[in-house]
PDB file of N, CA and C in Angstrom:
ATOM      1  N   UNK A   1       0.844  -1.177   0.000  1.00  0.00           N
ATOM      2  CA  UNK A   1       0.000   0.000   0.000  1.00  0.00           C
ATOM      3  C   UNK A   1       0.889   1.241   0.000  1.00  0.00           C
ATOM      4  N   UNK A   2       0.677   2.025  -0.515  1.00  0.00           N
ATOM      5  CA  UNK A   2       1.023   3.676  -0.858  1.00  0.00           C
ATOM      6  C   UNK A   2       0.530   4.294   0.003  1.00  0.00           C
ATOM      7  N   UNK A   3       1.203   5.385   0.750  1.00  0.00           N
ATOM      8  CA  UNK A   3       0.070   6.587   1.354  1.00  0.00           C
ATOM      9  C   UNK A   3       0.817   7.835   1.670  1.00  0.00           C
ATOM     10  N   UNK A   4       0.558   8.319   0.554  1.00  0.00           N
ATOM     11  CA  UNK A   4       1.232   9.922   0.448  1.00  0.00           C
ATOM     12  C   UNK A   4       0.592  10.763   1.217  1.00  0.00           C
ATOM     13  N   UNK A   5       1.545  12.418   1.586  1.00  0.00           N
ATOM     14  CA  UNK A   5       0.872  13.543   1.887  1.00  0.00           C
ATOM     15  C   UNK A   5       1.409  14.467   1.260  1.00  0.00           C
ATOM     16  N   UNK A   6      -0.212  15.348   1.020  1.00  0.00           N
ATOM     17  CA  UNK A   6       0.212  16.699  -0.478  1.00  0.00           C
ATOM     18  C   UNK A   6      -0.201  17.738   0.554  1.00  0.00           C
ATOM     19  N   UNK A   7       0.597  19.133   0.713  1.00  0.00           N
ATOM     20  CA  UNK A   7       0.179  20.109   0.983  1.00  0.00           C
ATOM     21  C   UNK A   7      -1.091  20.724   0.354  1.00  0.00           C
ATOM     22  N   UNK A   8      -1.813  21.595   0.713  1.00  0.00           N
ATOM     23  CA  UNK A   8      -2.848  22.028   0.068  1.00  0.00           C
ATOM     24  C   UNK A   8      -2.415  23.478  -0.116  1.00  0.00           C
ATOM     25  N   UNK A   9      -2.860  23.862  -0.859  1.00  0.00           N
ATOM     26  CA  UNK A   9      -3.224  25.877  -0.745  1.00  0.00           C
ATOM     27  C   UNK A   9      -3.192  26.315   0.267  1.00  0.00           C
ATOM     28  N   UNK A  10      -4.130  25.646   1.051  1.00  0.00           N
ATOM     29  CA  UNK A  10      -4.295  26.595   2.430  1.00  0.00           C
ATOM     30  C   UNK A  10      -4.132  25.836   3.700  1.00  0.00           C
ATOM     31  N   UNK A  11      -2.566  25.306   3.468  1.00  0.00           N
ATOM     32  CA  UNK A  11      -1.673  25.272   4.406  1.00  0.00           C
ATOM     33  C   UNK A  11      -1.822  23.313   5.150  1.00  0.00           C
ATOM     34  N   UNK A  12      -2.973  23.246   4.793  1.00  0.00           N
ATOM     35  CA  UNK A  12      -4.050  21.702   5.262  1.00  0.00           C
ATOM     36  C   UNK A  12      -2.943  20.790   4.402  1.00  0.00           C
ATOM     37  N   UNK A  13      -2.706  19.345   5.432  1.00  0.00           N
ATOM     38  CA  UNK A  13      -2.105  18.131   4.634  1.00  0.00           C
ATOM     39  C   UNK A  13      -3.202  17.395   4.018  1.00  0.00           C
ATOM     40  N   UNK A  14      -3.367  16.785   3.102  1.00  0.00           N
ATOM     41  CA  UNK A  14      -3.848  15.956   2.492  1.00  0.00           C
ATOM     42  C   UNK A  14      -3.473  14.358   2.362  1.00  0.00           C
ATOM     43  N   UNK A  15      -4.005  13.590   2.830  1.00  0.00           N
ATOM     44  CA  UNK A  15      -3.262  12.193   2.512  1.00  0.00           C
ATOM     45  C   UNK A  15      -4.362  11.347   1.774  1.00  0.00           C
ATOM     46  N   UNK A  16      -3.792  10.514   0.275  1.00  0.00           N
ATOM     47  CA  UNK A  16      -4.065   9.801  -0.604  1.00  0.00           C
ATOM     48  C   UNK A  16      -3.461   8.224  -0.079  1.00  0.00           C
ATOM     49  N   UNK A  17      -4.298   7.447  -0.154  1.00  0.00           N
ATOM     50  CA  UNK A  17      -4.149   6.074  -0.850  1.00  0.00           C
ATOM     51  C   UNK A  17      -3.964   5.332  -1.476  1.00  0.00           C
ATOM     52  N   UNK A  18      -3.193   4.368  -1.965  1.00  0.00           N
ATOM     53  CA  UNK A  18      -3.513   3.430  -3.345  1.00  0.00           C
ATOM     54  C   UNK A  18      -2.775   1.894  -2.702  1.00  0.00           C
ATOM     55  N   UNK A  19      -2.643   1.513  -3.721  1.00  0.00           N
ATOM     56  CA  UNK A  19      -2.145   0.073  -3.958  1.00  0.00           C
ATOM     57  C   UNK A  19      -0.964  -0.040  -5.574  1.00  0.00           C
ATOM     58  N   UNK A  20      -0.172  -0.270  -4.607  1.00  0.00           N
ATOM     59  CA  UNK A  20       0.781  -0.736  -5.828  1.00  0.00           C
ATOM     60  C   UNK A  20       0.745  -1.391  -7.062  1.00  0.00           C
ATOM     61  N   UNK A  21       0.568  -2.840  -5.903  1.00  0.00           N
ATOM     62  CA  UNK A  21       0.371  -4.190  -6.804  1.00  0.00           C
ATOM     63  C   UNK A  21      -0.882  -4.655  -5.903  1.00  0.00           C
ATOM     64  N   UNK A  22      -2.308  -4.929  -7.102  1.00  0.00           N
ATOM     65  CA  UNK A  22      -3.466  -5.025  -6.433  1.00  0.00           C
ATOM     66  C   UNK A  22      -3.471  -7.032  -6.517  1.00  0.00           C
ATOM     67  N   UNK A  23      -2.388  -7.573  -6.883  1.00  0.00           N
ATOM     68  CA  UNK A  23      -2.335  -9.016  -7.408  1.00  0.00           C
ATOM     69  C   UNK A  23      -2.450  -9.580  -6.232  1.00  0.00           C
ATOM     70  N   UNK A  24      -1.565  -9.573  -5.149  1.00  0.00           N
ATOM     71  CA  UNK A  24      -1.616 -10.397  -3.733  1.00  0.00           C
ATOM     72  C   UNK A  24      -2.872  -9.928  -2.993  1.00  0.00           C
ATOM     73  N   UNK A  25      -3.619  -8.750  -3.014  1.00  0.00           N
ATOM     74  CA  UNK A  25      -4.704  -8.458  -2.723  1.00  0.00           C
ATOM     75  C   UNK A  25      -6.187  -9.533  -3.278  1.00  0.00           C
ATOM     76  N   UNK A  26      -6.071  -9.586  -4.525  1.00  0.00           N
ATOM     77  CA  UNK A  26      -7.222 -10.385  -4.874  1.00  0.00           C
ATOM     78  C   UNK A  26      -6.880 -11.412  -5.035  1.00  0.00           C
ATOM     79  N   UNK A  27      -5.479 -11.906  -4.965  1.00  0.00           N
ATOM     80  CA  UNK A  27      -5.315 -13.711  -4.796  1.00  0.00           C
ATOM     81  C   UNK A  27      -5.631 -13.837  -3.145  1.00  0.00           C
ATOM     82  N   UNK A  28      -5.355 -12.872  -1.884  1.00  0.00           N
ATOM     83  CA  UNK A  28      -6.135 -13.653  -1.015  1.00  0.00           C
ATOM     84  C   UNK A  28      -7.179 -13.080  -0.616  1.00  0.00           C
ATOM     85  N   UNK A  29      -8.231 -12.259  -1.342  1.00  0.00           N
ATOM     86  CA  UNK A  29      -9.327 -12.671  -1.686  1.00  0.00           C
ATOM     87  C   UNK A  29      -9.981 -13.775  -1.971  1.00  0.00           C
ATOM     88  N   UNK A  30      -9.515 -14.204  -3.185  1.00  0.00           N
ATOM     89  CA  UNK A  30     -10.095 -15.368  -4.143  1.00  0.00           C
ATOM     90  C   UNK A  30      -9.618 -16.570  -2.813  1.00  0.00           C
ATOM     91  N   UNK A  31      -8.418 -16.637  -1.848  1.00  0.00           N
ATOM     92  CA  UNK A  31      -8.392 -17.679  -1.240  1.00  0.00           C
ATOM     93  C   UNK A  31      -9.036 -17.781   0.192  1.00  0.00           C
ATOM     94  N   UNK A  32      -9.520 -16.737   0.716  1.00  0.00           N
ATOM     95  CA  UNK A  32     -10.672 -16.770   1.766  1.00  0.00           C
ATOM     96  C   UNK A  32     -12.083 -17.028   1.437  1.00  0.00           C
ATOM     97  N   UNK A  33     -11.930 -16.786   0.273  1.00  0.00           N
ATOM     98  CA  UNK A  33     -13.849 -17.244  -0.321  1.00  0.00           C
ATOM     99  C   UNK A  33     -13.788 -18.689  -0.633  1.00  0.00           C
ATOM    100  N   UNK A  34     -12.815 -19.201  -1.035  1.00  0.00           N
ATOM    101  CA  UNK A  34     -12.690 -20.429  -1.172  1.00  0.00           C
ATOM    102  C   UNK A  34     -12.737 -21.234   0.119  1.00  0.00           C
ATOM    103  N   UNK A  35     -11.851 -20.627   0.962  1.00  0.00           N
ATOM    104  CA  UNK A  35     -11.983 -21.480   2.383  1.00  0.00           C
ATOM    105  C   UNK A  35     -13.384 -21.292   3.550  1.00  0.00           C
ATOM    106  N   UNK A  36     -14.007 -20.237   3.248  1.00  0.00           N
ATOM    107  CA  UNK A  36     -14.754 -19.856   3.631  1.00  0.00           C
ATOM    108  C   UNK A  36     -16.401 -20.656   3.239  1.00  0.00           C
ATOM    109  N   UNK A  37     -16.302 -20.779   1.647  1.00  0.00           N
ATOM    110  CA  UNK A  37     -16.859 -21.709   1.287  1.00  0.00           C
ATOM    111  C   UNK A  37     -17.052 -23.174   1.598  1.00  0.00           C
ATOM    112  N   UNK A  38     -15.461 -23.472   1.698  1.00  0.00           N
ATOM    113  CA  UNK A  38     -15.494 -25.130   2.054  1.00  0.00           C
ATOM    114  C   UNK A  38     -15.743 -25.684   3.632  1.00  0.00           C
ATOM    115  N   UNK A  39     -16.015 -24.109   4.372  1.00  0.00           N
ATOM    116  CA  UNK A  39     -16.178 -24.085   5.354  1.00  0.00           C
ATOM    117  C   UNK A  39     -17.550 -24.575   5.765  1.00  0.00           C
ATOM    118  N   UNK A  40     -18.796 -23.292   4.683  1.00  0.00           N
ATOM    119  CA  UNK A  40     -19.887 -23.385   4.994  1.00  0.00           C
ATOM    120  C   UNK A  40     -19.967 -25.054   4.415  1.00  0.00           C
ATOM    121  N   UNK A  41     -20.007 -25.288   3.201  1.00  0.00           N
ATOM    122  CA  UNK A  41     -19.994 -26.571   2.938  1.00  0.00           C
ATOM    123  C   UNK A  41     -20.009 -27.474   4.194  1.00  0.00           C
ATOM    124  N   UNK A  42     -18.863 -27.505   4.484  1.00  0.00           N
ATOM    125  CA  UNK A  42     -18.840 -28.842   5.760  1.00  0.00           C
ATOM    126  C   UNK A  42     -19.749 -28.631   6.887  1.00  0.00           C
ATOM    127  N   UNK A  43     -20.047 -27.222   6.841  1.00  0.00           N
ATOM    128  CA  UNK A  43     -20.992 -27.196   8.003  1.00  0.00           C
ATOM    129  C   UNK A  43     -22.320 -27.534   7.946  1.00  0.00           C
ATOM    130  N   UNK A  44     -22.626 -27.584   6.135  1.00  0.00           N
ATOM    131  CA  UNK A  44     -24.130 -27.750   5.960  1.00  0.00           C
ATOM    132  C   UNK A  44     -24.203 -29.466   5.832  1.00  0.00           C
ATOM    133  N   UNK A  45     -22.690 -30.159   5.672  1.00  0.00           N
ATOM    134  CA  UNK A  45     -23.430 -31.396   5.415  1.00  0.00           C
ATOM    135  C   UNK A  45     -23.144 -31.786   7.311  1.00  0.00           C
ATOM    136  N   UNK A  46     -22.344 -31.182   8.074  1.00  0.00           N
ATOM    137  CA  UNK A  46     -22.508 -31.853   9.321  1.00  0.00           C
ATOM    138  C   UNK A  46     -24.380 -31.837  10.058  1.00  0.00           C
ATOM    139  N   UNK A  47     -24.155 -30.439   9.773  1.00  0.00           N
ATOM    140  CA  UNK A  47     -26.259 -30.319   9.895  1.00  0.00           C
ATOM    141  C   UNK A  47     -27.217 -31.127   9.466  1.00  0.00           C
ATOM    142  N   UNK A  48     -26.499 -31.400   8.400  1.00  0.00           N
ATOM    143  CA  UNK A  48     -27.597 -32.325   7.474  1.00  0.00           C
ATOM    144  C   UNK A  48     -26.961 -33.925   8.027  1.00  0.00           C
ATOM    145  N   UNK A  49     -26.069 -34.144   8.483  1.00  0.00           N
ATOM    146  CA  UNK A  49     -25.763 -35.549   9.332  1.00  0.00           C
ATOM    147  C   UNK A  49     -26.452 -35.531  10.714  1.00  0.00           C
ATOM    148  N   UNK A  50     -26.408 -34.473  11.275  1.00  0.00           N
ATOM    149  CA  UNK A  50     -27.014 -34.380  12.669  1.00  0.00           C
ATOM    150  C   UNK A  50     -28.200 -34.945  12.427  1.00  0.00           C
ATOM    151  N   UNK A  51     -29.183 -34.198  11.495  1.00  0.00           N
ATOM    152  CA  UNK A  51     -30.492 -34.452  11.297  1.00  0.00           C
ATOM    153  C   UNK A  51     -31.209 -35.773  11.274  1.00  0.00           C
ATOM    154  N   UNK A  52     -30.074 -36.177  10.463  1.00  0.00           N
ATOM    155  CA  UNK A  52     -30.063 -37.804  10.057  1.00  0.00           C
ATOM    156  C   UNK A  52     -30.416 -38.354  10.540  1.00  0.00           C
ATOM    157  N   UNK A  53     -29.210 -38.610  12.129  1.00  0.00           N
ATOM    158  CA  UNK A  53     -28.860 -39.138  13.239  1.00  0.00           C
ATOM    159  C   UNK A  53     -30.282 -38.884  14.551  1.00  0.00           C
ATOM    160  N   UNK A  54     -30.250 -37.817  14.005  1.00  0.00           N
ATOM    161  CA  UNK A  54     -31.524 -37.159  15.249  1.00  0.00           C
ATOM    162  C   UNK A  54     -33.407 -38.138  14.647  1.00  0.00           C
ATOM    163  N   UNK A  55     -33.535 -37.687  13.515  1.00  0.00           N
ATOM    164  CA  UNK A  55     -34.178 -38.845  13.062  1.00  0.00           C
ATOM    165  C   UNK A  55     -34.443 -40.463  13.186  1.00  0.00           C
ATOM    166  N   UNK A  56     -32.928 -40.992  13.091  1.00  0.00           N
ATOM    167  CA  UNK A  56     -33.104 -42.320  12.994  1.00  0.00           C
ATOM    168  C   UNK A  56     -33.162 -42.872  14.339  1.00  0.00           C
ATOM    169  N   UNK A  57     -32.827 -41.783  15.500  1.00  0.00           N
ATOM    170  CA  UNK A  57     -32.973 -42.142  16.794  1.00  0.00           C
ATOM    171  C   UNK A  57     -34.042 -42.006  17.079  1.00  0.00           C
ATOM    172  N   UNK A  58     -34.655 -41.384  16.316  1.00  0.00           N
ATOM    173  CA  UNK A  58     -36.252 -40.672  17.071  1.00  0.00           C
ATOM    174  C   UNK A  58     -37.503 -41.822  16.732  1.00  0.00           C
ATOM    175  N   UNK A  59     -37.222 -43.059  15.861  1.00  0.00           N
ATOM    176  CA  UNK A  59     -38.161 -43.900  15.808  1.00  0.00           C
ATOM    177  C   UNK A  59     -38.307 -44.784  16.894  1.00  0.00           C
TER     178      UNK A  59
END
């Protein structure tokens, strides 16, 4: 990340933002949605095992 300061006219600092290189930014992006995903995943089939289990006990 970049983060400059510009004087102004009237005497006030100014500070700007950026990004250099936005590449390592959206590769771990792309790799928290992924894990995040395989997260919910496992959680929906453990739910959906509980259920199962809670069922087949319940006869």
């Amino acid at each position: 990340m970049i983060f400059e300061t510009v004087k102004k006219d009237n005497g006030a600092l100014g500070i700007t933002t950026g990004i250099e290189n936005p590449i390592p930014l959206i590769a771990l992006f792309l790799v928290l949605t992924a894990v995040l995903t395989m997260i919910r995943a496992i959680y929906q089939g453990l739910k959906q095992r509980r259920e199962q289990l809670l069922n087949a006990s319940g006869h």
